[in-house]
Protein backbone atom coordinates (compact mmCIF):
# COMPACT_ATOMS: atom_id res chain seq x y z
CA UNK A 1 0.00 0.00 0.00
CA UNK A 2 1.37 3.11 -0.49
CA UNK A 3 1.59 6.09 1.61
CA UNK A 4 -0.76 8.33 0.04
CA UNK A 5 -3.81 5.57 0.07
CA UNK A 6 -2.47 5.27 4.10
CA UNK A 7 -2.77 8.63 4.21
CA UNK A 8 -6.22 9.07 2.19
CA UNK A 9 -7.85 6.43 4.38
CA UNK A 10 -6.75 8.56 7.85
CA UNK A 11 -7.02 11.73 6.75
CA UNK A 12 -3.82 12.15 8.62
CA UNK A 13 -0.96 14.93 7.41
CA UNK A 14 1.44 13.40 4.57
CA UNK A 15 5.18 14.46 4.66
CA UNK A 16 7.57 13.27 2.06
CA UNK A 17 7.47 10.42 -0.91
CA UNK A 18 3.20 9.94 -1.27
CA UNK A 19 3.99 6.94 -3.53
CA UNK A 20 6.27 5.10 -1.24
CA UNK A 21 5.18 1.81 -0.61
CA UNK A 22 4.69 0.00 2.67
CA UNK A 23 4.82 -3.87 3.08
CA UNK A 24 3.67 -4.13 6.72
CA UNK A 25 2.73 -2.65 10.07
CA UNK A 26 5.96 -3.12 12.54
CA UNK A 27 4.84 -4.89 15.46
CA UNK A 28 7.46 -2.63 17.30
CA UNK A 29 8.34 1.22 16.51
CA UNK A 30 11.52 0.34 17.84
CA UNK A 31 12.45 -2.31 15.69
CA UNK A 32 10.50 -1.25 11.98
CA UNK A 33 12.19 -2.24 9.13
CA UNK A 34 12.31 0.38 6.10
CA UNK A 35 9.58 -1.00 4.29
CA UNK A 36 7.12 -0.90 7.53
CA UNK A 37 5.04 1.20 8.88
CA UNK A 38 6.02 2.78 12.76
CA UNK A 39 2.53 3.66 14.79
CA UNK A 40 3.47 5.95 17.72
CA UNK A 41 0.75 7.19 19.75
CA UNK A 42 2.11 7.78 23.29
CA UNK A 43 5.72 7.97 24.92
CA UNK A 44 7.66 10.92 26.06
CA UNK A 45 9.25 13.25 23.93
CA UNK A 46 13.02 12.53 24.10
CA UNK A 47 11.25 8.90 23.51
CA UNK A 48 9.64 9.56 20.60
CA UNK A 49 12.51 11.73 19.45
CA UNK A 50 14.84 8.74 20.18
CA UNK A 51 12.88 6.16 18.30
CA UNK A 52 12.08 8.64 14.84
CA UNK A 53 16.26 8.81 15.43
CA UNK A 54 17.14 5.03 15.04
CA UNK A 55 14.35 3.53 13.71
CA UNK A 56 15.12 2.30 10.57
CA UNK A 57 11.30 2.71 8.99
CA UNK A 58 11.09 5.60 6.94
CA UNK A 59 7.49 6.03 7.37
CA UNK A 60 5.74 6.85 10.66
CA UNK A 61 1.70 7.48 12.02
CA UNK A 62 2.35 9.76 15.01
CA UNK A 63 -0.77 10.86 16.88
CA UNK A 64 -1.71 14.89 16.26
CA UNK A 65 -0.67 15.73 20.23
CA UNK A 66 2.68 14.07 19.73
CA UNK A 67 3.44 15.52 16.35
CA UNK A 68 2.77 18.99 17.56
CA UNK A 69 5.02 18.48 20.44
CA UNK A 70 7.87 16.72 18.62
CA UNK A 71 7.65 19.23 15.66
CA UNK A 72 8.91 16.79 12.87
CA UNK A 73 6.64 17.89 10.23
């Protein structure tokens, strides 16, 4: 699926490469692989900070209260 369908069906804000494609939901943000999909919807902020840092997925669904405090948009 690619991002922009993702993003169509969540109505969420899209930031970068609409047609990149995602295999898979990562069952951890932690440990997503570039071709999954990181959900973070709670944690700190160096947390969240830390894990958009070394994940290796290069597409993320961050809830709208994290994303305003973590400003990576």
């Amino acid at each position: 699926m690619q991002l922009s369908q993702i993003q169509e069906l969540t109505k969420g804000i899209l930031s970068g490469d609409k047609n990149f494609s995602i295999e898979r939901i990562a069952a951890l943000p932690q440990s997503a692989k570039a071709n999954e999909l990181a959900l973070i919807f709670s944690g700190s902020v160096p947390k969240v900070l830390n894990i958009l840092e070394t994940s290796q997925a290069k597409a993320f669904v961050v809830n709208n209260s994290l994303q305003q405090q973590v400003k990576f948009l």
